[in-house]
Protein backbone atom coordinates (compact mmCIF):
# COMPACT_ATOMS: atom_id res chain seq x y z
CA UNK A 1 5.08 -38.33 -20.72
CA UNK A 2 7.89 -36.35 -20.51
CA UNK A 3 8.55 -33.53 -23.81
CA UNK A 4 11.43 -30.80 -24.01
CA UNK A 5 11.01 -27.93 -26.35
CA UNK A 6 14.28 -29.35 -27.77
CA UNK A 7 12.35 -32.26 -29.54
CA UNK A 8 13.07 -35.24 -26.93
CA UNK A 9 9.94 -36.87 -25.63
CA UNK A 10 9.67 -39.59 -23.48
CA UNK A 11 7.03 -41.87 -22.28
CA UNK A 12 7.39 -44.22 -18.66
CA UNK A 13 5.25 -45.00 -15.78
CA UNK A 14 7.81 -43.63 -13.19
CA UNK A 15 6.65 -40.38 -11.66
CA UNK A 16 9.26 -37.29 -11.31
CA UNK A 17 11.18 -36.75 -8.06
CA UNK A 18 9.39 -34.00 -6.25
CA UNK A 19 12.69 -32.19 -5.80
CA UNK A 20 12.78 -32.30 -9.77
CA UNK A 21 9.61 -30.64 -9.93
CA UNK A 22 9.88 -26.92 -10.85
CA UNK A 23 7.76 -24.15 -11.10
CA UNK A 24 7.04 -22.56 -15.19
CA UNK A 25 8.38 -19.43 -15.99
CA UNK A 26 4.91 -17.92 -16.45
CA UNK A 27 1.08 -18.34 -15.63
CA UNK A 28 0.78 -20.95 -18.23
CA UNK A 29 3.53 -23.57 -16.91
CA UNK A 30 5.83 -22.75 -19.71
CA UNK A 31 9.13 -24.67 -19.18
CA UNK A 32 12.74 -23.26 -19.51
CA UNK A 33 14.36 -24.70 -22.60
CA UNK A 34 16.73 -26.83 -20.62
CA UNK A 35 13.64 -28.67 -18.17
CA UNK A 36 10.90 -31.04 -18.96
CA UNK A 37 7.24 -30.86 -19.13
CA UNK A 38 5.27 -33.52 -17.20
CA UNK A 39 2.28 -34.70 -18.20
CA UNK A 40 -0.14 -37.71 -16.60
CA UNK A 41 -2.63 -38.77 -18.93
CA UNK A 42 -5.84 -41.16 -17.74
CA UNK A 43 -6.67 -43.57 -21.12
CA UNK A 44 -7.39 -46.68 -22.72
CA UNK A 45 -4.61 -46.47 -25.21
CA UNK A 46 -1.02 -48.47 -24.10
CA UNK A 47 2.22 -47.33 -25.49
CA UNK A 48 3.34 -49.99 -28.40
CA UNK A 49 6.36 -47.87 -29.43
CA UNK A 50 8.31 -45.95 -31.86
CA UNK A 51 7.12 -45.99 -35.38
CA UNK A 52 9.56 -46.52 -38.22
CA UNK A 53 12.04 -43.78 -38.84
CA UNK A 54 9.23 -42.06 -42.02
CA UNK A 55 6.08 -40.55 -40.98
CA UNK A 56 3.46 -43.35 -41.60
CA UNK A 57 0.72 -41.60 -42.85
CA UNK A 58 1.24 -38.16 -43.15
CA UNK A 59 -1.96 -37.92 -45.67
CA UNK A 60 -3.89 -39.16 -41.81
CA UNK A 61 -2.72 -36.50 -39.59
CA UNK A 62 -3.34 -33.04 -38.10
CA UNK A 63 -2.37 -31.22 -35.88
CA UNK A 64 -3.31 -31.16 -31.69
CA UNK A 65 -1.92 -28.65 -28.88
CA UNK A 66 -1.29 -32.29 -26.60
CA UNK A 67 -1.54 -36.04 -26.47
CA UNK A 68 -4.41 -36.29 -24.53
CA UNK A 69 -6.07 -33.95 -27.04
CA UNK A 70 -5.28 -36.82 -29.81
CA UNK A 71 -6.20 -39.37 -27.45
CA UNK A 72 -9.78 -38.08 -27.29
CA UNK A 73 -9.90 -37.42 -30.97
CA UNK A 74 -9.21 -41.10 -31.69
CA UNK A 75 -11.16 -42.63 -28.98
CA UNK A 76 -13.22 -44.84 -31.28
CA UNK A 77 -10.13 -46.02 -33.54
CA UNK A 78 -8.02 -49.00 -32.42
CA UNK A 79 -4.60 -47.34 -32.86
CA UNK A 80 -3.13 -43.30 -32.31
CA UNK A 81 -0.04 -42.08 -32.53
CA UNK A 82 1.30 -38.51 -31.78
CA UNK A 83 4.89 -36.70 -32.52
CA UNK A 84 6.20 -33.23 -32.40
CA UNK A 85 6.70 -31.04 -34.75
CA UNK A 86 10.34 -30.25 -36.03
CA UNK A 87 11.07 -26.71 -35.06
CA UNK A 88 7.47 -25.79 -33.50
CA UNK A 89 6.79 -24.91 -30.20
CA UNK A 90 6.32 -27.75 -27.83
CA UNK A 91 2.42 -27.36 -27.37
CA UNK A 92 2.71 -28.46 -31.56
CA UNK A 93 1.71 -32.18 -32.09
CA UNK A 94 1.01 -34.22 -34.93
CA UNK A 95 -1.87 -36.97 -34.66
CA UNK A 96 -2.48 -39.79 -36.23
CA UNK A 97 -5.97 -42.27 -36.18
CA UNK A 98 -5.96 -45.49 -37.37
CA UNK A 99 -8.08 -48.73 -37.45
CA UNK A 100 -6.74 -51.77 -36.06
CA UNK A 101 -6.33 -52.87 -39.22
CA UNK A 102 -3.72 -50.50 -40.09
CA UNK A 103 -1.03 -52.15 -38.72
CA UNK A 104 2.14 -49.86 -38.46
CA UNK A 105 4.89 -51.75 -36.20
CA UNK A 106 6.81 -50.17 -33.94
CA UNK A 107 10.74 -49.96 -34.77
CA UNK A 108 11.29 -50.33 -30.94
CA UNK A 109 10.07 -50.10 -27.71
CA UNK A 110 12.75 -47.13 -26.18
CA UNK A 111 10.10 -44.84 -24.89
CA UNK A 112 12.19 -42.12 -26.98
CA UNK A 113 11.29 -40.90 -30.36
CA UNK A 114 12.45 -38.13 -32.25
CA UNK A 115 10.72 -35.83 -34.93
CA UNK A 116 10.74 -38.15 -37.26
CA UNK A 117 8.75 -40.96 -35.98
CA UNK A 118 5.83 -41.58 -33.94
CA UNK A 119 4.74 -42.56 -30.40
CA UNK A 120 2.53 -45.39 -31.26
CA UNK A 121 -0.73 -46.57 -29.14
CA UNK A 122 -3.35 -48.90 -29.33
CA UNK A 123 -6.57 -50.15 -27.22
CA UNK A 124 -9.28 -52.82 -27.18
CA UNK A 125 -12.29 -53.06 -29.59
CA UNK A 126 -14.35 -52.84 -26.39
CA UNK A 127 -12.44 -49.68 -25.27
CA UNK A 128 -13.05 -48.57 -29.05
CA UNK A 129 -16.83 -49.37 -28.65
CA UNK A 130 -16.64 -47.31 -25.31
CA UNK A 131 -15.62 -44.45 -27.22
CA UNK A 132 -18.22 -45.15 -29.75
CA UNK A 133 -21.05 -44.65 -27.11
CA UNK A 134 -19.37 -41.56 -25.10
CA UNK A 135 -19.25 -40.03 -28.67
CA UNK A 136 -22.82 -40.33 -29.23
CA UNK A 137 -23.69 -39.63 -25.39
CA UNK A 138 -22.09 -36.45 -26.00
CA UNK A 139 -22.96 -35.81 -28.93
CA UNK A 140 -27.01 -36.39 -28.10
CA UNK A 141 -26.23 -33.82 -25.17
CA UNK A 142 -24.65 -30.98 -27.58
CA UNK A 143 -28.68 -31.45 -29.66
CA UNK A 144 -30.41 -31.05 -25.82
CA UNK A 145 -28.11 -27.88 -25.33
CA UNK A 146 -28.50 -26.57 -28.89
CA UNK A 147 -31.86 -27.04 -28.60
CA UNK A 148 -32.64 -25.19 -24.99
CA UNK A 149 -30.50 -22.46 -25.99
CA UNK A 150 -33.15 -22.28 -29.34
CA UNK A 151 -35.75 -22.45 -27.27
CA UNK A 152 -34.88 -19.52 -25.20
CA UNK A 153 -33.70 -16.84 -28.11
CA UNK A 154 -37.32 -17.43 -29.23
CA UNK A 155 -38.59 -15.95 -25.96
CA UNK A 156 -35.98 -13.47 -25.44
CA UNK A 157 -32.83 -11.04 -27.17
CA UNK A 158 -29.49 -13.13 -26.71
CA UNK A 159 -27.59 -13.04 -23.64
CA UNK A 160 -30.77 -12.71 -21.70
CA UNK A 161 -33.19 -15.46 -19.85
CA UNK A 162 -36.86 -15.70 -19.43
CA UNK A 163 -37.28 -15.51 -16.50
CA UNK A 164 -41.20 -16.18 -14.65
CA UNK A 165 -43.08 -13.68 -12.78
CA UNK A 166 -44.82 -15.05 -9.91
CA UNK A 167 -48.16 -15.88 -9.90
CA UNK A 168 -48.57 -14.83 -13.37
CA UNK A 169 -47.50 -17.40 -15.38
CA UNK A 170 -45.65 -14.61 -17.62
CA UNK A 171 -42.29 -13.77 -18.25
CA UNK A 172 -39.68 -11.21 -18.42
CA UNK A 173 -36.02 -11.02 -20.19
CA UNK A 174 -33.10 -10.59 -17.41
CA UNK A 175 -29.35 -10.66 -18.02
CA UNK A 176 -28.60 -12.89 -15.41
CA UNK A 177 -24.78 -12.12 -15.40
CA UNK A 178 -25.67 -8.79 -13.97
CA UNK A 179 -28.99 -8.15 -12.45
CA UNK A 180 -29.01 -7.17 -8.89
CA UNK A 181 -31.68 -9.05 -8.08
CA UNK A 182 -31.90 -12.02 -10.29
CA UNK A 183 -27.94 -12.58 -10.51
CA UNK A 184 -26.69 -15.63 -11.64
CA UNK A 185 -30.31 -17.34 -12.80
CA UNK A 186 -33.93 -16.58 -12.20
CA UNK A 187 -35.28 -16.30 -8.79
CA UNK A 188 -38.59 -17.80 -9.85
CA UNK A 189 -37.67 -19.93 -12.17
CA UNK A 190 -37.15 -19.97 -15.72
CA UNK A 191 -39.59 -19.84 -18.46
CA UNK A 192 -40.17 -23.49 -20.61
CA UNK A 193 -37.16 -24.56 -18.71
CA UNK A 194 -36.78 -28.03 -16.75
CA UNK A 195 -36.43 -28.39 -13.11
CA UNK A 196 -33.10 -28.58 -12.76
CA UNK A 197 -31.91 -24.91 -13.25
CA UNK A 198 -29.40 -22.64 -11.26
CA UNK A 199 -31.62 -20.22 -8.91
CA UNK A 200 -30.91 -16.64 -9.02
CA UNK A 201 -29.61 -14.43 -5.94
CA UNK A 202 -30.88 -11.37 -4.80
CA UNK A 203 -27.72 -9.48 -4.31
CA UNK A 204 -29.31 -6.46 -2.58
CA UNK A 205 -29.67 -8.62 0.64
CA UNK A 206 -26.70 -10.05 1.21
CA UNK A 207 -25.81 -10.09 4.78
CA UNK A 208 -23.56 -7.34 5.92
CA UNK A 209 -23.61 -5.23 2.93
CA UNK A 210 -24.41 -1.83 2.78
CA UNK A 211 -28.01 -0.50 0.63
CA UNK A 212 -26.90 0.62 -2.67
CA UNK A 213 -22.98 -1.15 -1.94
CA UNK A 214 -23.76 -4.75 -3.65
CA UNK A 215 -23.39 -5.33 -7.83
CA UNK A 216 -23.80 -8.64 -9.60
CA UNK A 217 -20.88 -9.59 -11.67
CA UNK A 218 -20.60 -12.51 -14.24
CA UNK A 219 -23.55 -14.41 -12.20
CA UNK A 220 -21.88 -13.25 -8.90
CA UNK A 221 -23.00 -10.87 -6.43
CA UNK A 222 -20.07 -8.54 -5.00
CA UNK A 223 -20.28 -6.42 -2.01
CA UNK A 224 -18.54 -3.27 -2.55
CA UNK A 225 -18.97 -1.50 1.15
CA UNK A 226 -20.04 -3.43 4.22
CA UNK A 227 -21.93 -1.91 7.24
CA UNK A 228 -20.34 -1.69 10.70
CA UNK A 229 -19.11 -4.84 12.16
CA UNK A 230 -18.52 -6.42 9.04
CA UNK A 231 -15.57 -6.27 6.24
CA UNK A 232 -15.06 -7.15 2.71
CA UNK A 233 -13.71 -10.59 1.89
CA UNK A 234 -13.94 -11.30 -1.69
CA UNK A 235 -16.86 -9.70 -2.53
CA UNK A 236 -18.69 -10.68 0.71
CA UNK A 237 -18.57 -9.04 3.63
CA UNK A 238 -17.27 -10.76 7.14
CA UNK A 239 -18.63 -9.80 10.47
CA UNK A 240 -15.78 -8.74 12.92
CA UNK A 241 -14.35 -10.59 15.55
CA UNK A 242 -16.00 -9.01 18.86
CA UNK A 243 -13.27 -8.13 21.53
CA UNK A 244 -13.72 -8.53 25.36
């Protein structure tokens, strides 16, 4: 798909020239007014065309910051359709999700519509059953997480992690995201938790790194001064190369 903040969007299985390809104008890939934005979506859903010159069903939609956005939201519905918005920025979409049922032809098949119509899409009832069961995979995962994270504010303030004491079969509460020597998850594991947990680092012996130079940092450890031989690297420190 191909969308210029001047409302023209187009949709075609022909990639870009590389020598077309430029870079944004900031962090965020934001296109000059006078380029396009290229985007290569993975889905189910195969471009019908462009709805009739009305919005369809503008009591159906909402808005999305991109297609693949709407995509996902109408995974388990047989048709979607997206559009921009008339004087919006380009990251503003309308949405549409419809049964395949709803039937809304395309008026034709030019890969190009404006503001006033829709890029129309539809998939498979299997593909829409597919959805179906990713929806309630994920949705049975969300519970698990809701749950664990429950389950560990009972033991401890938020923010911090049970973590055991060995040989005790006791607890204590660690922030994780900065303790020296627990940093990034418990070192012993954590309490009421299932195998499969991130283990903690003890920071304060990292190779290379001077006593009293190390922090932890959102789950990280950083070395802030190395000892001799060794240099900092992104917050670990490097031996030298030895010279003849």
């Amino acid at each position: 798909m191909y969308y210029n903040s001047g409302g023209t969007c187009v949709c075609t299985s022909v990639a870009p020239v590389q020598s077309k390809i430029i870079q944004g104008t900031d962090n965020m890939g934001t296109c000059p007014s006078n380029a396009y934005r290229a985007s290569k979506l993975v889905t189910t859903f195969q471009f019908n065309g462009c709805s009739p010159g009305t919005n369809p069903a503008s009591d159906k939609t909402y808005f999305v910051s991109s297609p693949g956005e709407c995509f996902s939201s109408c995974a388990t519905s047989g048709q979607a359709g997206f559009a921009p918005r008339s004087g919006q920025a380009d990251n503003q979409l309308y949405c549409l999700c419809a049964p395949s049922n709803d039937v809304y032809p395309p008026q034709d098949n030019s890969r190009t519509c404006g503001y006033s119509s829709f890029f129309l899409y539809s998939h498979s009832a299997a593909s829409s059953a597919s959805g179906v069961a990713r929806r309630q995979m994920r949705e049975k995962l969300n519970t698990v997480r809701r749950q664990r994270q429950s389950a560990r504010l009972n033991y401890c303030p938020r923010e911090m992690v049970a973590c055991m004491i060995p040989q005790s079969g006791a607890y204590e509460c660690i922030d994780t995201a900065s303790e020296l020597e627990s940093c990034g998850g418990c070192m012993h594991g954590e309490y009421g938790a299932s195998r499969n947990q991130t283990k903690g680092i003890d920071c304060s012996s990292l190779r290379g790194a001077v006593l009293g130079g190390v922090t932890c940092q959102d789950s990280k450890c950083r070395a802030l001064a190395c000892e001799k031989g060794y240099y900092p690297v992104r917050g670990v420190c490097m031996p030298r190369a030895r010279t003849k």
